[in-house]
Protein backbone atom coordinates (compact mmCIF):
# COMPACT_ATOMS: atom_id res chain seq x y z
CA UNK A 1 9.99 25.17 6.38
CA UNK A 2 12.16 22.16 7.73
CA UNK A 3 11.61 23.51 11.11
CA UNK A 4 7.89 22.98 11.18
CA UNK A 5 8.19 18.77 10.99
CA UNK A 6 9.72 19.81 13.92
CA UNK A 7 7.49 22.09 15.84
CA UNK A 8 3.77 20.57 15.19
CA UNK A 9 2.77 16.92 16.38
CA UNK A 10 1.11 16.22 12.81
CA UNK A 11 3.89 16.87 10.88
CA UNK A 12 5.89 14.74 13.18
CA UNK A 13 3.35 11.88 12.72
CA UNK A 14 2.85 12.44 8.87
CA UNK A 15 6.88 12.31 8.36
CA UNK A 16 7.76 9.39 10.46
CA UNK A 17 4.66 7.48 9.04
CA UNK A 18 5.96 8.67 6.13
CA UNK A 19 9.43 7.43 6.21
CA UNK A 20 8.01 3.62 7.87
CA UNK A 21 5.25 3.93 4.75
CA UNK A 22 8.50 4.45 2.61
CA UNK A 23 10.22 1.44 3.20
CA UNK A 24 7.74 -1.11 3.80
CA UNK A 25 5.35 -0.40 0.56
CA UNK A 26 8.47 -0.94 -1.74
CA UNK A 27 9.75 -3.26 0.62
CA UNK A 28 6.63 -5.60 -0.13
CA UNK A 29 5.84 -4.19 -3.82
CA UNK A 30 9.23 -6.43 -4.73
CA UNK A 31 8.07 -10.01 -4.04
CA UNK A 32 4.38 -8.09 -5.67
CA UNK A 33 6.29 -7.14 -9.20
CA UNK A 34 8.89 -10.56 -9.26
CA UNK A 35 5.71 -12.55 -8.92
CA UNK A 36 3.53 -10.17 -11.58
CA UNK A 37 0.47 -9.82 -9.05
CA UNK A 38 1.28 -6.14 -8.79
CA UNK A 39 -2.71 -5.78 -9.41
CA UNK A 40 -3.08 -7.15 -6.20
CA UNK A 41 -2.14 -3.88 -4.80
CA UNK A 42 -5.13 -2.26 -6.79
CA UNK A 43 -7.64 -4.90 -6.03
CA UNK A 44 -7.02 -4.89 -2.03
CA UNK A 45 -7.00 -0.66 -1.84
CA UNK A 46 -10.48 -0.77 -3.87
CA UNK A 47 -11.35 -3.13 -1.09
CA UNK A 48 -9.80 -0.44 1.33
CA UNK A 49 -12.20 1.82 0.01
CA UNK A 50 -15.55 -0.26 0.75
CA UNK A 51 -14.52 -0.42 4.49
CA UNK A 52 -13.67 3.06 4.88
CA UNK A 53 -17.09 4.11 3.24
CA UNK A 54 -18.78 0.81 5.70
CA UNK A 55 -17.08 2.89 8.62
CA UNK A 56 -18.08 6.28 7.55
CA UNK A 57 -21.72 5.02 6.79
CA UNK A 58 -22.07 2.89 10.31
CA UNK A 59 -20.49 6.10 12.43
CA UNK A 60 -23.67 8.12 10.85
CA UNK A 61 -26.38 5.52 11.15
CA UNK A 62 -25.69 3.53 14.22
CA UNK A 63 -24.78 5.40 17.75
CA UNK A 64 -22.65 2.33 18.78
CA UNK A 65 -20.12 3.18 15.51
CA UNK A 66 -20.07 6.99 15.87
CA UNK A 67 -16.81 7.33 17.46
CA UNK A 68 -15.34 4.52 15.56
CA UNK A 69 -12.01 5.58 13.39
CA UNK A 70 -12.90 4.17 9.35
CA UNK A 71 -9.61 3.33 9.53
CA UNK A 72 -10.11 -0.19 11.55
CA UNK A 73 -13.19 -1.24 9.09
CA UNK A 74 -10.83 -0.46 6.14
CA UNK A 75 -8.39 -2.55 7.56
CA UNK A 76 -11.05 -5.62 8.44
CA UNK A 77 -11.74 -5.21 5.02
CA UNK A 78 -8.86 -5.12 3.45
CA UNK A 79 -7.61 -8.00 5.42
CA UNK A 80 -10.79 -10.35 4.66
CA UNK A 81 -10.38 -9.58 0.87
CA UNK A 82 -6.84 -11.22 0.93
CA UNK A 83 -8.64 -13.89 2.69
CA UNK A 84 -11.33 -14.05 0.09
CA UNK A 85 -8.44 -13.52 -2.82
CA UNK A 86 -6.92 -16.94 -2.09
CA UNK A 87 -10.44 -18.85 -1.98
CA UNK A 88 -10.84 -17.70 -5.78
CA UNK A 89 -7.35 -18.56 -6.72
CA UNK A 90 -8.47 -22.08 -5.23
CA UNK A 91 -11.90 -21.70 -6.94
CA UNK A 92 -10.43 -20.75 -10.09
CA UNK A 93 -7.42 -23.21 -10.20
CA UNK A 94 -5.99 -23.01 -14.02
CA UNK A 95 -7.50 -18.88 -13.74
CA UNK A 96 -6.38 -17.84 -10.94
CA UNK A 97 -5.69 -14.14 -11.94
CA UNK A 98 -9.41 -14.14 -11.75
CA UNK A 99 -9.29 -13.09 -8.42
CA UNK A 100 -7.97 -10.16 -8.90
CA UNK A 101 -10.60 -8.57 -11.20
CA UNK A 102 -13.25 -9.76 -9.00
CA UNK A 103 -12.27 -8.39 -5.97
CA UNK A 104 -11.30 -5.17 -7.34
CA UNK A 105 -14.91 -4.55 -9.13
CA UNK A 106 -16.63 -5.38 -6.03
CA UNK A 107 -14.30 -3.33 -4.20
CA UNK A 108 -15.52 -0.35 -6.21
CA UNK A 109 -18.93 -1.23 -6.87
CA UNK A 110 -19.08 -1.93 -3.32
CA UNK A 111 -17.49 1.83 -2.23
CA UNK A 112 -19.70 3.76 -4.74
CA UNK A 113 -23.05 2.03 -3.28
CA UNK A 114 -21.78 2.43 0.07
CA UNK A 115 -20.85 6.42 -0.51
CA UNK A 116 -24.49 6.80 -1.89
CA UNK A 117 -25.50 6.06 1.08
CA UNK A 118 -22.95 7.68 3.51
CA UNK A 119 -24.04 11.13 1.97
CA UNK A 120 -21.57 11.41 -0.93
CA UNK A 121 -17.90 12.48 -0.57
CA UNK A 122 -16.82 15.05 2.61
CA UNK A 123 -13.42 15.80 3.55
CA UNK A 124 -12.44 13.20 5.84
CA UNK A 125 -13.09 10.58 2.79
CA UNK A 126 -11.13 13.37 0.48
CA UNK A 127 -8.24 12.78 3.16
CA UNK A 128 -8.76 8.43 2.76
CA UNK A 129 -8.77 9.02 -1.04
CA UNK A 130 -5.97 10.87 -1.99
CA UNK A 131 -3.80 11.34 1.80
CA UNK A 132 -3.62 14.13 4.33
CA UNK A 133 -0.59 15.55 6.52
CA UNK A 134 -3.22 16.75 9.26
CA UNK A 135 -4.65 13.29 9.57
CA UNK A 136 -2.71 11.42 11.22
CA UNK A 137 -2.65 11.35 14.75
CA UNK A 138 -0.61 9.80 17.30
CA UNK A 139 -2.31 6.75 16.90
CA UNK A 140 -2.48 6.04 13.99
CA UNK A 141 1.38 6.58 14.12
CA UNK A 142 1.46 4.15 16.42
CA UNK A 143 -0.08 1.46 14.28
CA UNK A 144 2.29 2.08 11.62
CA UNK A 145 5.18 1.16 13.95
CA UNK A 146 3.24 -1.98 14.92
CA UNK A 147 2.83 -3.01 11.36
CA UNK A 148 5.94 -2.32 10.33
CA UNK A 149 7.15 -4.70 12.96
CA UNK A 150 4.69 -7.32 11.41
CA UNK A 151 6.09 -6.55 8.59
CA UNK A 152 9.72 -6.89 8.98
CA UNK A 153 9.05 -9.94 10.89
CA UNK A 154 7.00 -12.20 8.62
CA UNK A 155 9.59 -11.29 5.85
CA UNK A 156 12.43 -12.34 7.53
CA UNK A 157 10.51 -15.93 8.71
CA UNK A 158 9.68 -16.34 5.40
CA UNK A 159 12.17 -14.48 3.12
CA UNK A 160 13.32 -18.03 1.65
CA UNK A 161 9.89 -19.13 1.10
CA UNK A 162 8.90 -15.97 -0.49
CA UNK A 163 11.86 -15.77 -2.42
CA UNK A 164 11.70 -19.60 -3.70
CA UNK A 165 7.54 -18.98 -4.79
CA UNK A 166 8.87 -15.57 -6.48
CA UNK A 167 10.83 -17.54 -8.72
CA UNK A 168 9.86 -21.00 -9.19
CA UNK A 169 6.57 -21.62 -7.64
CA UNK A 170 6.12 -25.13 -8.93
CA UNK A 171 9.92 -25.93 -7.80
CA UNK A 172 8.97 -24.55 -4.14
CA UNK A 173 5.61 -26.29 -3.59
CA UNK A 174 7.59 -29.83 -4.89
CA UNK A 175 10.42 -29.12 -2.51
CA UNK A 176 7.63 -29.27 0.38
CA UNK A 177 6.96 -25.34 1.06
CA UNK A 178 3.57 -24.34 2.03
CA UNK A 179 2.42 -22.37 -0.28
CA UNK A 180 -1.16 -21.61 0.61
CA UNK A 181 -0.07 -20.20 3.86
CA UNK A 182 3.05 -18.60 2.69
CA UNK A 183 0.13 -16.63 -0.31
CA UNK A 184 -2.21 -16.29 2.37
CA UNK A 185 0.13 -14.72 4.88
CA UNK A 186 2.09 -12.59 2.71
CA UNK A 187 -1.67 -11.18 0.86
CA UNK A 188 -2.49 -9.93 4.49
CA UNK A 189 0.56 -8.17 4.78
CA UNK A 190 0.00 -6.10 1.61
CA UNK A 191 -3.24 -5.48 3.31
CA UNK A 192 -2.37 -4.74 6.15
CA UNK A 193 0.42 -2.08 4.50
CA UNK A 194 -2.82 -0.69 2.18
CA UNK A 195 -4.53 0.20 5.58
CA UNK A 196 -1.83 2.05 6.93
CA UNK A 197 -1.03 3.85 4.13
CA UNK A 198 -4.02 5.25 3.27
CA UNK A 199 -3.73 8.47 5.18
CA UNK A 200 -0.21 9.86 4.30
CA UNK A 201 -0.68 8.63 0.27
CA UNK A 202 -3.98 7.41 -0.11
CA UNK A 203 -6.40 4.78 -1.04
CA UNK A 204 -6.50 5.49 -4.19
CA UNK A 205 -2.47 6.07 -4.55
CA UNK A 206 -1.09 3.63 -2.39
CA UNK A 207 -0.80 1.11 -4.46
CA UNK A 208 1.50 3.32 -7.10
CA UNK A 209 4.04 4.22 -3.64
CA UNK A 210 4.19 -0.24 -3.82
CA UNK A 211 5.23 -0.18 -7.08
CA UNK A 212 6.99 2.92 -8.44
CA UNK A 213 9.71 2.85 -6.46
CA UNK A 214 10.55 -0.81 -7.81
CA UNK A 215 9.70 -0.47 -11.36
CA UNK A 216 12.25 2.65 -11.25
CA UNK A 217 15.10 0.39 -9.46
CA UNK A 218 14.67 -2.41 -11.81
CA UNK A 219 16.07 -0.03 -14.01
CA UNK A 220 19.14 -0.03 -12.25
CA UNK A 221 19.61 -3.35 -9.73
CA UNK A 222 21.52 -6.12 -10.68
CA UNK A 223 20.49 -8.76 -8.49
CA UNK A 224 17.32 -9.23 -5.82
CA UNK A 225 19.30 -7.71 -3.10
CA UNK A 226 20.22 -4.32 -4.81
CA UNK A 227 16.77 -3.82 -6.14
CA UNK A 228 15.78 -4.35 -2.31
CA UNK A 229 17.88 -1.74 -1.57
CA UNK A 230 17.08 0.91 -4.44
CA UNK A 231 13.46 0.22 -4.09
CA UNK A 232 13.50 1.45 -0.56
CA UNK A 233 15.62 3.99 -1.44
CA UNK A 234 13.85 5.53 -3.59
CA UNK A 235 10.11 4.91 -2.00
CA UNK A 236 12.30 7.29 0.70
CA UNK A 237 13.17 10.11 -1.09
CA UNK A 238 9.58 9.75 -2.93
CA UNK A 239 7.80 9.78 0.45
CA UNK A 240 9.90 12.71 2.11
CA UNK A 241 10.54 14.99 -0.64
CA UNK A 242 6.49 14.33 -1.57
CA UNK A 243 5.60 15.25 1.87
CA UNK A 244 8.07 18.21 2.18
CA UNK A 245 6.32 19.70 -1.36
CA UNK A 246 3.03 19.10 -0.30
CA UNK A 247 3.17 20.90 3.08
CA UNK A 248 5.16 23.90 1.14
CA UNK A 249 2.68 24.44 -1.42
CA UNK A 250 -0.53 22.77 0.45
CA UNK A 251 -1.21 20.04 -1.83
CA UNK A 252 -2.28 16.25 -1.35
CA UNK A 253 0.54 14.50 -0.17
CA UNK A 254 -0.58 11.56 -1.79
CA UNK A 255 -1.01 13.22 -5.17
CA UNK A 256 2.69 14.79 -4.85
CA UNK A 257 4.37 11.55 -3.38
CA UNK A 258 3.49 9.46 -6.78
CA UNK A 259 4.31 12.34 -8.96
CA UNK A 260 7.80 12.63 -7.28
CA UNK A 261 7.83 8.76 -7.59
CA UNK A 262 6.84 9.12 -11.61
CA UNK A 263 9.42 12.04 -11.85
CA UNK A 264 12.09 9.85 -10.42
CA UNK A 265 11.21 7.00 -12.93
CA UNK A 266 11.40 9.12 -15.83
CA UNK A 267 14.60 10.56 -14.98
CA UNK A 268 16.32 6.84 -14.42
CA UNK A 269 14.88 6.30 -17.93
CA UNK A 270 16.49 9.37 -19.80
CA UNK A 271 19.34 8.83 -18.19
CA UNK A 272 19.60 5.26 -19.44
CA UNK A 273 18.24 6.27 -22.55
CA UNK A 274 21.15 8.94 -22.77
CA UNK A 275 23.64 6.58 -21.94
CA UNK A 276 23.14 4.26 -24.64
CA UNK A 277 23.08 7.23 -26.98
């Protein structure tokens, strides 16, 4: 079984996506759940969805589109809803969870119009949905690495911005910190995770890999740092073991990822539970 991650390029692709996927949803999903916009997540992959469905639709209507991935308008997408996130928050000053809503019932009413007229659901949108090992290819590996990059990067230029809004949001715009651009920048890169994400878990799922893995280590950290550490950890183990279950038994990796990510949570809460027993 092990040997086969080994032998065929997609499996290679799916598990090292898999393991970059692993560290920087939970990586971001902490600043998400310390700030309570862990909806954001939901609202931006509903977004996800329209593109993918534009992309699917264009590639059948217009010749120019046909050998376009739906991966790129999912991302365009994505990305222009956190741009379009943080005009409502200024729109909706003393509401601005607002946004959220908004964005992600246009986001599905969007994807369900746009489906409608892309023919319905096929297996390449099953795949978007709900993750596939044989989907990703080479490139698409690729762009994970690049995004990762982004990702590690932006967080470590703005880790003490980030980690100032997290707590105190009216201390840190006061003490002179940006905080349009530090919202703005750091709503892209949950996008920009979303898009890349979407074929090893899931549009539908990815947002659960964000947060899972640090609901179940706030269980156990005590302080930032270690639920940095456990979050990742266990976004690992949820992403490998998912994939190596999935491939055994030929189900949907995203499906089995979250469910070994619920499984883990539940355990970490009987065990706690047992404890104080």
């Amino acid at each position: 079984m092990f040997e086969a991650f080994f032998q065929y390029s997609f499996l290679q692709n799916a598990f090292i996506s898999g393991i970059l996927i692993g560290l920087i949803a939970p990586f971001i999903g902490v600043f998400l759940i310390v700030r309570r916009q862990s909806l954001i997540a939901d609202a931006l992959s509903h977004i996800t969805l329209s593109g993918v469905a534009a992309g699917l639709l264009l590639s059948q209507r217009v010749p120019l589109f046909s050998d376009w991935n739906p991966i790129y308008f999912g991302t365009a997408f994505s990305v222009g809803g956190a741009f379009v996130m943080d005009k409502l928050r200024q729109v909706y000053r003393y509401y601005q969870e607002l946004a959220i809503p908004i964005i992600l019932s246009t986001g599905i009413a969007l994807g369900v119009v746009l489906l409608s007229l892309a023919n319905g659901f096929n297996v390449d949108l099953f795949g978007y949905l709900f993750g596939s090992l044989l989907s990703v290819t080479d490139g698409d590996l690729i762009r994970v690495v690049l995004i990762s990059l982004i990702v590690f990067a932006v967080v470590f230029l703005f880790y003490k911005e980030l980690l100032f809004l997290s707590f105190d949001e009216e201390g840190a715009r006061l003490s002179g910190v940006s905080r349009r651009l530090v919202n703005v920048t750091f709503s892209v890169l949950v996008a920009l995770v979303i898009s890349v994400s979407m074929q090893v878990v899931g549009i539908l799922l990815v947002s659960a890999l964000i947060t899972l893995p640090v609901a179940t280590a706030l269980q156990l950290a005590s302080s930032f740092r270690q639920t940095f550490i456990y979050s990742v950890l266990f976004g690992e183990v949820s992403v490998i073991s998912g994939l190596i279950i999935a491939y055994q038994f030929n189900l949907a990796s995203g499906g089995t990822i979250v469910l070994v990510a619920v499984v883990l949570l539940l355990l970490v809460l009987f065990v706690k539970k047992v404890k104080r027993i």
